[in-house]
N, C-alpha and C. Protein backbone atom coordinates (compact mmCIF):
# COMPACT_ATOMS: atom_id res chain seq x y z
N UNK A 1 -6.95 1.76 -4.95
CA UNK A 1 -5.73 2.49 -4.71
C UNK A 1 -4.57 1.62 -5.16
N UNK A 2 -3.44 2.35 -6.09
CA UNK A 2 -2.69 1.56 -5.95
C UNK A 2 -1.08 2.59 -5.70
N UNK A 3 -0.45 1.94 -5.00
CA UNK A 3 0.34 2.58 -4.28
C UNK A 3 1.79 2.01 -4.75
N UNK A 4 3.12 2.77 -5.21
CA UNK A 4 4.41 1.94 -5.55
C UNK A 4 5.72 2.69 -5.02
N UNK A 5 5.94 2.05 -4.32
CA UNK A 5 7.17 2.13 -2.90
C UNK A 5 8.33 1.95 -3.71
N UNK A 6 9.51 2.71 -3.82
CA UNK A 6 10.60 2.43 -4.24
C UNK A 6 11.86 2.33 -2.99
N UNK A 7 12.50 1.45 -2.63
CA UNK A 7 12.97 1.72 -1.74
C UNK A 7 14.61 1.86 -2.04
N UNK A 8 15.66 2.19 -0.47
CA UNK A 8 16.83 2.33 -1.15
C UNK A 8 17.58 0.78 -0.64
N UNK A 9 18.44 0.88 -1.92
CA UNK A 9 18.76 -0.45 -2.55
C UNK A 9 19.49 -1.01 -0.81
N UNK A 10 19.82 -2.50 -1.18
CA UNK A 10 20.18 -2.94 -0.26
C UNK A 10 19.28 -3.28 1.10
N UNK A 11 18.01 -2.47 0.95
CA UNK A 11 17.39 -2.73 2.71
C UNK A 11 16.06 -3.27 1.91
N UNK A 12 15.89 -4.55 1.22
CA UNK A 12 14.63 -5.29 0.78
C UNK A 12 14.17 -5.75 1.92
N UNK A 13 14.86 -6.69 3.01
CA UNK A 13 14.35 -7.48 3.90
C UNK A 13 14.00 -5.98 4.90
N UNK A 14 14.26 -4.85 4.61
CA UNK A 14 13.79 -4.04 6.22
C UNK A 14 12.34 -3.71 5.14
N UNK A 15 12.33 -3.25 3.79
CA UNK A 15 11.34 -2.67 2.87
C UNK A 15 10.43 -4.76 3.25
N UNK A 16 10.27 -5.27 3.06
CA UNK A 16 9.43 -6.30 3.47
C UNK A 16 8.80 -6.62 4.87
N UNK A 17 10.12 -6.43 6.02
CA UNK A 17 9.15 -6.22 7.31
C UNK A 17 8.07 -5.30 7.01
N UNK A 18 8.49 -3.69 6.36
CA UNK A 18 7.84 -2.63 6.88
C UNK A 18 6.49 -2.41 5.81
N UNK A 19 6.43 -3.12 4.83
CA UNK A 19 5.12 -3.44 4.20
C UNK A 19 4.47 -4.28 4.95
N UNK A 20 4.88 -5.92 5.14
CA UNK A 20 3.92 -6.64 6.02
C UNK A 20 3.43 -5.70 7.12
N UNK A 21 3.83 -4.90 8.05
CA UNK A 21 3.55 -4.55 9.18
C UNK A 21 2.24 -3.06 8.61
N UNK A 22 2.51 -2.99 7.19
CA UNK A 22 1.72 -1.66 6.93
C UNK A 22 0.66 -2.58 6.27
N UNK A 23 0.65 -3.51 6.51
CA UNK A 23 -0.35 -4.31 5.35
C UNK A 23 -1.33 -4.83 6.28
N UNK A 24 -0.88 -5.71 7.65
CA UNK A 24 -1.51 -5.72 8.46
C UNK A 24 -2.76 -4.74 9.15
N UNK A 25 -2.02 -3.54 9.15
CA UNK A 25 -2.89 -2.52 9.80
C UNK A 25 -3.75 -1.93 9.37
N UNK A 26 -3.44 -2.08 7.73
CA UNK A 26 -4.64 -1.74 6.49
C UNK A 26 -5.43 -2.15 6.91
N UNK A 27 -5.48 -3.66 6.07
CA UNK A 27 -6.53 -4.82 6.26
C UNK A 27 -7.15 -4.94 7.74
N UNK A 28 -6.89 -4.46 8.84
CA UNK A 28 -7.45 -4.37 9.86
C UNK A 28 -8.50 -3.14 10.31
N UNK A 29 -8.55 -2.15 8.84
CA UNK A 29 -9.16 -1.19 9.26
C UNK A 29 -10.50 -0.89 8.93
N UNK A 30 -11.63 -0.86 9.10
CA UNK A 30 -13.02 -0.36 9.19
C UNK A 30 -13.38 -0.45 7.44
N UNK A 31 -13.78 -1.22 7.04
CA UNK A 31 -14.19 -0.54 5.25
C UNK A 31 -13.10 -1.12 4.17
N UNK A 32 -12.06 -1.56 5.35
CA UNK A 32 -11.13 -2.25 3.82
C UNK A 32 -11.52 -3.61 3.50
N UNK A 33 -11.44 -4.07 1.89
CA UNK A 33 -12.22 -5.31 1.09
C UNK A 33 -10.78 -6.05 1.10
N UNK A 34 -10.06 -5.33 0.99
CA UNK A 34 -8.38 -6.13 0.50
C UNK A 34 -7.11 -5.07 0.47
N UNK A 35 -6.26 -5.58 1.07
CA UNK A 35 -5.01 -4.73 0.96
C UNK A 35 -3.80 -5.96 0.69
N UNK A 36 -3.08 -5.59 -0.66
CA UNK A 36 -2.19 -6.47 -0.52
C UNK A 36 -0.59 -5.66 -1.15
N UNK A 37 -0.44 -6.59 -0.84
CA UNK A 37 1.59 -5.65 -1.50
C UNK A 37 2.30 -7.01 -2.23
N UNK A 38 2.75 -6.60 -3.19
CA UNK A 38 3.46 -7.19 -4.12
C UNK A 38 5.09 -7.03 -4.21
N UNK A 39 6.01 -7.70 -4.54
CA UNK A 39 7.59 -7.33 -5.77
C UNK A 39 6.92 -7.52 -6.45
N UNK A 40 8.27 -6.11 -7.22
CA UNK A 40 7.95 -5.61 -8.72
C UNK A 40 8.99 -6.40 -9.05
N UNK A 41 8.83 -7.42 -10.18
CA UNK A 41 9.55 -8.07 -11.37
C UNK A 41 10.78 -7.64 -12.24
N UNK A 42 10.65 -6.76 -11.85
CA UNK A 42 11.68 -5.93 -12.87
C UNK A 42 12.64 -5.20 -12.04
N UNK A 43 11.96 -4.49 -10.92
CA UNK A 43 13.09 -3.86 -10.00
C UNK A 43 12.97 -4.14 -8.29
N UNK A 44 14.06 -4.94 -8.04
CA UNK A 44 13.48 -5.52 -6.61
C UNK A 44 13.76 -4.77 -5.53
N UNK A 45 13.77 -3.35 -6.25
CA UNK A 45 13.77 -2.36 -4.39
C UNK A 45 12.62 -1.83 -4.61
N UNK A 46 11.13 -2.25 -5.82
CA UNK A 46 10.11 -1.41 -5.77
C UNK A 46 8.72 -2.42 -5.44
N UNK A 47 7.87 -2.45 -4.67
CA UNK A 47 6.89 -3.21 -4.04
C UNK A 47 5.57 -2.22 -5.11
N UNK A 48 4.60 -2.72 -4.68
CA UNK A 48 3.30 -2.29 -5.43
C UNK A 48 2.02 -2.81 -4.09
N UNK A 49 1.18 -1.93 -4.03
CA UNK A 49 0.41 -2.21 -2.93
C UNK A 49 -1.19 -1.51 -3.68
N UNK A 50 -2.12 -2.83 -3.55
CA UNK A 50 -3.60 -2.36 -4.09
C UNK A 50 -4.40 -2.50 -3.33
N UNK A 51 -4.95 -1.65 -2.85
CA UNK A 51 -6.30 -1.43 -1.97
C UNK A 51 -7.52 -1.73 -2.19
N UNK A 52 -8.73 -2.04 -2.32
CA UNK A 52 -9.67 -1.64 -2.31
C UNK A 52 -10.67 -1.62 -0.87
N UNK A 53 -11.72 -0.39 -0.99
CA UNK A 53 -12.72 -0.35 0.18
C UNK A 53 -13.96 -0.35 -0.13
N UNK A 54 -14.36 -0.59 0.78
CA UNK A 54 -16.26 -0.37 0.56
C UNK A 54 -16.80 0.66 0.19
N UNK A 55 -16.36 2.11 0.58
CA UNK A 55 -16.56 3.15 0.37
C UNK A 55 -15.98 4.34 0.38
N UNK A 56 -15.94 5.00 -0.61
CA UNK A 56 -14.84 6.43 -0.62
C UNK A 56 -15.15 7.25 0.91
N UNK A 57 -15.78 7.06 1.64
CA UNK A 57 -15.62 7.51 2.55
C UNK A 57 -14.75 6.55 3.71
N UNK A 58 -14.90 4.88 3.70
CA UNK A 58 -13.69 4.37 4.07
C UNK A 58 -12.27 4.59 3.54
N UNK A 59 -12.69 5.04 2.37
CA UNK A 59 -11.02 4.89 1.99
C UNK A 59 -10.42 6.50 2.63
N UNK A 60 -11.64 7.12 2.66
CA UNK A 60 -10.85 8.78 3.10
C UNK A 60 -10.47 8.63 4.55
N UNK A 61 -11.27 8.03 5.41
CA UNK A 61 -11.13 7.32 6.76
C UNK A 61 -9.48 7.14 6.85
N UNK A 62 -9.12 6.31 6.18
CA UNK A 62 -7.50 5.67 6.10
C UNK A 62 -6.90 6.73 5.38
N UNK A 63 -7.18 7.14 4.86
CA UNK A 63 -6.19 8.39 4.27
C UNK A 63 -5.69 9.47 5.07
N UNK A 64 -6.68 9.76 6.13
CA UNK A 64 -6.13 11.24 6.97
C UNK A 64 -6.10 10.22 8.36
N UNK A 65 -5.61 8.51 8.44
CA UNK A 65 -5.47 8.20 9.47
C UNK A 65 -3.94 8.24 9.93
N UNK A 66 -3.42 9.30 9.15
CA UNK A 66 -1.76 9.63 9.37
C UNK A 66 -1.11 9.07 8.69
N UNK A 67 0.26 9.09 9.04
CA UNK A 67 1.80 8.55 8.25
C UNK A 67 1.39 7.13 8.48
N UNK A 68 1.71 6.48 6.96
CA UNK A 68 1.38 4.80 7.10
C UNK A 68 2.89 3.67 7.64
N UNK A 69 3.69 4.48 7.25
CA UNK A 69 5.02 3.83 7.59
C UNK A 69 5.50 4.82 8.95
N UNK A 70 6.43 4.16 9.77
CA UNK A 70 7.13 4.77 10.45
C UNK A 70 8.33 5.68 9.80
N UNK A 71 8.57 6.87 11.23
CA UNK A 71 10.35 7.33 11.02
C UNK A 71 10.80 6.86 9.92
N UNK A 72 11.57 5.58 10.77
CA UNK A 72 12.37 5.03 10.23
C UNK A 72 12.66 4.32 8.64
N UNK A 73 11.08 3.90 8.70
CA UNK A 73 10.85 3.46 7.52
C UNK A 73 10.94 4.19 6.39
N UNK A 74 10.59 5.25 6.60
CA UNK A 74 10.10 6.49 5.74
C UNK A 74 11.44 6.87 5.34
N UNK A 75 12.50 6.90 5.79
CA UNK A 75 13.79 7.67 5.50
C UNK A 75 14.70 6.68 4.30
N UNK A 76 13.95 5.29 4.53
CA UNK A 76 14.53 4.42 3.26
C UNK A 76 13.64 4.35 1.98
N UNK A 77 12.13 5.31 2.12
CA UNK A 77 11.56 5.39 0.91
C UNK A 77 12.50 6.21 -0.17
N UNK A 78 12.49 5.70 -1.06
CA UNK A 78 12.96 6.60 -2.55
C UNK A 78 12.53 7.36 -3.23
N UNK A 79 11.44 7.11 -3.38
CA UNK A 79 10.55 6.88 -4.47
C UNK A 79 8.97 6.58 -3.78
N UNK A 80 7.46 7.72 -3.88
CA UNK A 80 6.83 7.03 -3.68
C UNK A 80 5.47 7.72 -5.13
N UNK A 81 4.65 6.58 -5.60
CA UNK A 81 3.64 6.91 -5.90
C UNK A 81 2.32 7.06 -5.84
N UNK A 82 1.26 7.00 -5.67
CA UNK A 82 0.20 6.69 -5.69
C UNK A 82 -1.32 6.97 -6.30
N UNK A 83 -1.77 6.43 -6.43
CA UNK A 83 -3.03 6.67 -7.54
C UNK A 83 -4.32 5.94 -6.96
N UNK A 84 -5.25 6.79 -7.32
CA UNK A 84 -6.76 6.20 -6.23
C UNK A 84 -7.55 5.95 -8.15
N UNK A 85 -8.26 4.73 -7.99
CA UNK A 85 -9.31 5.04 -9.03
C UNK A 85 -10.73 4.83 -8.18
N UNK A 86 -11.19 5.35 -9.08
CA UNK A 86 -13.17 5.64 -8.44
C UNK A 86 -13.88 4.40 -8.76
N UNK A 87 -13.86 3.41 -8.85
CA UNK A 87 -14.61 2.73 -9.60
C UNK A 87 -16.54 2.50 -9.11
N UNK A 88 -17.40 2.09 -10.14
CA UNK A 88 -18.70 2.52 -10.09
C UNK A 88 -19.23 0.86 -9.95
N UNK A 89 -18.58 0.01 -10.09
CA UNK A 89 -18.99 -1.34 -10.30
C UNK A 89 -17.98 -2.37 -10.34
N UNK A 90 -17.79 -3.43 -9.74
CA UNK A 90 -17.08 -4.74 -9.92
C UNK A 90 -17.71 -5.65 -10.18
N UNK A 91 -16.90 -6.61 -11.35
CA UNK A 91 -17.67 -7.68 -11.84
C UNK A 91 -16.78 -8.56 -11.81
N UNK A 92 -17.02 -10.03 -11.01
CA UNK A 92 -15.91 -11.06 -11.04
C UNK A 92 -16.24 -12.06 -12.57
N UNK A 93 -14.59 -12.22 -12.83
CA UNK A 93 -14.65 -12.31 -14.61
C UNK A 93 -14.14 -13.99 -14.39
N UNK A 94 -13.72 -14.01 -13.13
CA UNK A 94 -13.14 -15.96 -12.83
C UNK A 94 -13.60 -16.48 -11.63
């Protein structure tokens, strides 16, 4: 999964609490391998967040486990995207 948060300008440090705190609760959940969140390089009100799970049925688990951000949080999103890929195999290349 990869997920890209645009937020509105000016509230980076509230858009950074409210990823760590959504990043936490990922990675704490049943089936997740890695959840992490990134800045984007180019525009610093947009974060990037990649998932992976053990199984499309973990990842559906977290998907209908509700709203990932709060209220509050949610009202300073801008911008959101997200994209799931399927993958059939991982191979570590380093």
């Amino acid at each position: 999964m990869h997920t890209i948060l645009t937020w509105a300008s000016g509230h980076r440090e509230d858009a950074v609490r409210y990823v760590q705190a959504q990043q936490a609760a990922t990675r704490a959940m049943p089936g997740c391998l890695d959840c992490y969140w990134t800045a984007d390089l180019d525009d610093n009100s947009a974060f990037h967040e990649f998932e992976r799970w053990e199984s499309a049925e973990a990842f559906e688990a977290h998907a209908r486990s509700g709203p990932k951000f709060s209220p509050e949080a949610r009202t300073l999103i801008r911008r959101a995207r997200a994209y799931r890929f399927d993958v059939a195999a991982t191979t570590k290349v380093h």
